[in-house]
Protein backbone atom coordinates (compact mmCIF):
# COMPACT_ATOMS: atom_id res chain seq x y z
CA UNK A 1 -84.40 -23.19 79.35
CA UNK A 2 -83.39 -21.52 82.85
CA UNK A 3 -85.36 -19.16 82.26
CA UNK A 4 -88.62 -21.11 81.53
CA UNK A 5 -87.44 -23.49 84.89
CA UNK A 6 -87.03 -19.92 86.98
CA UNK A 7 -89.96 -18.48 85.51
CA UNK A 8 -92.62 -21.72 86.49
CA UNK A 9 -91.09 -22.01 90.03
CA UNK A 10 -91.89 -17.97 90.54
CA UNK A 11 -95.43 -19.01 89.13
CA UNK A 12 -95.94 -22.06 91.37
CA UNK A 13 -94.77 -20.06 94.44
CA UNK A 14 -97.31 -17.44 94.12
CA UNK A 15 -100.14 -19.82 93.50
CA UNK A 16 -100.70 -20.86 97.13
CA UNK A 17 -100.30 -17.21 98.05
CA UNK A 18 -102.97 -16.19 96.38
CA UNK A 19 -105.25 -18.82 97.36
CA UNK A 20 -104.72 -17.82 100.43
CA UNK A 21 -105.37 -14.43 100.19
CA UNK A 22 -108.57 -15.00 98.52
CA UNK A 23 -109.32 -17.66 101.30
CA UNK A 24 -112.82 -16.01 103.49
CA UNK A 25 -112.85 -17.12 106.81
CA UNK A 26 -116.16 -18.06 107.77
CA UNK A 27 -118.61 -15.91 109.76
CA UNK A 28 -121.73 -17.11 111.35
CA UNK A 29 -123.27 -14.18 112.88
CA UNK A 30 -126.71 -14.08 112.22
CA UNK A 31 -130.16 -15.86 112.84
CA UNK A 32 -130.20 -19.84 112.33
CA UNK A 33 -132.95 -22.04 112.97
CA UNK A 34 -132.09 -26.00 114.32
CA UNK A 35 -133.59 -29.11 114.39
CA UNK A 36 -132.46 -31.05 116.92
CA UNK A 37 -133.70 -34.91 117.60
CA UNK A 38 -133.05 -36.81 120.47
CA UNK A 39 -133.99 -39.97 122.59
CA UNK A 40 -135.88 -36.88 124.54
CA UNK A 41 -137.73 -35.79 121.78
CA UNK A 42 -137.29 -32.96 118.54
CA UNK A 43 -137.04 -29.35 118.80
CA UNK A 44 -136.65 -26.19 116.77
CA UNK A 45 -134.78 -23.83 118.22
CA UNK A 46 -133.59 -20.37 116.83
CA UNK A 47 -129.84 -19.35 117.53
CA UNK A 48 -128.66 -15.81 116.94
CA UNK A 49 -124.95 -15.83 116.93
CA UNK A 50 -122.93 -12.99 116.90
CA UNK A 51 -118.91 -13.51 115.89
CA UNK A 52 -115.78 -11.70 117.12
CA UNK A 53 -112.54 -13.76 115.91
CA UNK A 54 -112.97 -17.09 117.70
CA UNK A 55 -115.11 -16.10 119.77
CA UNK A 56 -119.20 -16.71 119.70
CA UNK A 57 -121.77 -14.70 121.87
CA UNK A 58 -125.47 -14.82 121.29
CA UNK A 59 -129.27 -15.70 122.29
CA UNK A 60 -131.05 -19.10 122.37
CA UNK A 61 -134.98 -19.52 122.15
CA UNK A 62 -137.13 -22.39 121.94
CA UNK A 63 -140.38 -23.65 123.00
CA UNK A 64 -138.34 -26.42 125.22
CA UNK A 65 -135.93 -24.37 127.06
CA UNK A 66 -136.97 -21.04 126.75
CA UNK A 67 -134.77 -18.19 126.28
CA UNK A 68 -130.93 -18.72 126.92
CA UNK A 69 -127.71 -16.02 126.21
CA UNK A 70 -124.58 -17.70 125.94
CA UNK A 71 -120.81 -17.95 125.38
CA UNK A 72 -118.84 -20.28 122.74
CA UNK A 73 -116.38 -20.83 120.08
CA UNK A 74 -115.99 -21.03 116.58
CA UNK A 75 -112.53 -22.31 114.83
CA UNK A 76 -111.59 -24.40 112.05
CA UNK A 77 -115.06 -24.62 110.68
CA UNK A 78 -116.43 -26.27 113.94
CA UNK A 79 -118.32 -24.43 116.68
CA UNK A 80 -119.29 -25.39 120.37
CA UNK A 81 -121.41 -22.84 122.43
CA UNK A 82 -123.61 -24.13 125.83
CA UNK A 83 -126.53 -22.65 127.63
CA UNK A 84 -128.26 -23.66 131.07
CA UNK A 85 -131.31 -24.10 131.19
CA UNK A 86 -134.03 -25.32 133.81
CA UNK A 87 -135.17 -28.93 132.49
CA UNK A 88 -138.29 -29.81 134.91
CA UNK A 89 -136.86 -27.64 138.00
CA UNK A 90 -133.16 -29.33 137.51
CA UNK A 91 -130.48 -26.67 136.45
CA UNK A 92 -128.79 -28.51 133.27
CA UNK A 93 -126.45 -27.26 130.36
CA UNK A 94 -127.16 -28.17 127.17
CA UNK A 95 -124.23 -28.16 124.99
CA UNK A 96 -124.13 -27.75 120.84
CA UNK A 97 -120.55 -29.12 118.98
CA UNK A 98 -120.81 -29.37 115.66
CA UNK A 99 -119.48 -28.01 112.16
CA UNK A 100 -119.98 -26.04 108.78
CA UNK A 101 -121.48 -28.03 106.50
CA UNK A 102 -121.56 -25.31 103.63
CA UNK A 103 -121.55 -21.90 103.84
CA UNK A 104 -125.33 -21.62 105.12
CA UNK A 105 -125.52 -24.57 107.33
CA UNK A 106 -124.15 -26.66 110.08
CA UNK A 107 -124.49 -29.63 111.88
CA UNK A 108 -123.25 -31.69 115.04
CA UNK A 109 -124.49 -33.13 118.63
CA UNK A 110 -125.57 -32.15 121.30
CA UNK A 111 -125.34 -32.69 124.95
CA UNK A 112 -128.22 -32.51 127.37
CA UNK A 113 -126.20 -32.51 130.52
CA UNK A 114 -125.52 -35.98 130.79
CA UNK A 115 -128.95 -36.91 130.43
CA UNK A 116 -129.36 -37.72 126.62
CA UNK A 117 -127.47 -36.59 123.98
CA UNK A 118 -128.81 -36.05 120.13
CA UNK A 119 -127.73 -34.33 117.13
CA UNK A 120 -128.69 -31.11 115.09
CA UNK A 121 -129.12 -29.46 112.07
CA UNK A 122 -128.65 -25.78 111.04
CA UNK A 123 -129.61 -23.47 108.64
CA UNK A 124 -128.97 -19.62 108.48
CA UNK A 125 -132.06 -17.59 108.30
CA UNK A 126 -132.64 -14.70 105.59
C-alpha cells in the first residue's frame, strides 16, 4: 500500500511539470488588422508587430493617422504599445492596452491622448 501511496505522489508531482513544459508562450508577431470605435469615430488600422521576449516593436498604418513605428510590451497575455501621431496639426499619442483573447485575436482600449478614449478589436492576418 506504500508503494501505491509513493507511486501516485511521484505521478501527481510530475503532472504540473509537464504542463508546464508543454505550456507555449504566446507570440504575436505578425500582421493584425483593428477596429477601433470611439466617441471620435471608427477606424481600421493594420498593426505589424514584431516580438522579442517582452518586448514589442513594429509599424502602424491607417487612413486616420497615417503611418506610425513604435515601441511596447507584451506580458502575461496583455500588450500596451503607443504611437504619436499628428491629430489636426496637434502632436498626440495614441495609446493601445489590451489582451489575448484567443490565440488569433485581441482586444482592449485605447487612449487618444487625453482627448477620447475607445476600445479595439484584433485579429491576426493570414
Amino acid at each position: 500500500m506504500r508503494r501505491l501511496y509513493t507511486l501516485l505522489a511521484a505521478i501527481l508531482l510530475m503532472v504540473p511539470a509537464a504542463a508546464q513544459s508543454q505550456e507555449k508562450k504566446a507570440d504575436i508577431s505578425g500582421k493584425w488588422l483593428f477596429s477601433v470605435t470611439s466617441e471620435l469615430g471608427t477606424g481600421t488600422p493594420t498593426v505589424t508587430f514584431k516580438q522579442s521576449g517582452d518586448s514589442l516593436t513594429g509599424h502602424y498604418s491607417s487612413a486616420t493617422f497615417g503611418e506610425a513605428d513604435f515601441r511596447g510590451t507584451f506580458k502575461d497575455q496583455k500588450l500596451t504599445f503607443s504611437i504619436k501621431v499628428d491629430a489636426g496639426g496637434n502632436a498626440i499619442t495614441v495609446t493601445y492596452s489590451g489582451q489575448m483573447d484567443g490565440e488569433n485575436a485581441m482586444k482592449g482600449t485605447v487612449d487618444f491622448g487625453g482627448m477620447g478614449a475607445g476600445t479595439f478589436t484584433g485579429k491576426r492576418q493570414p
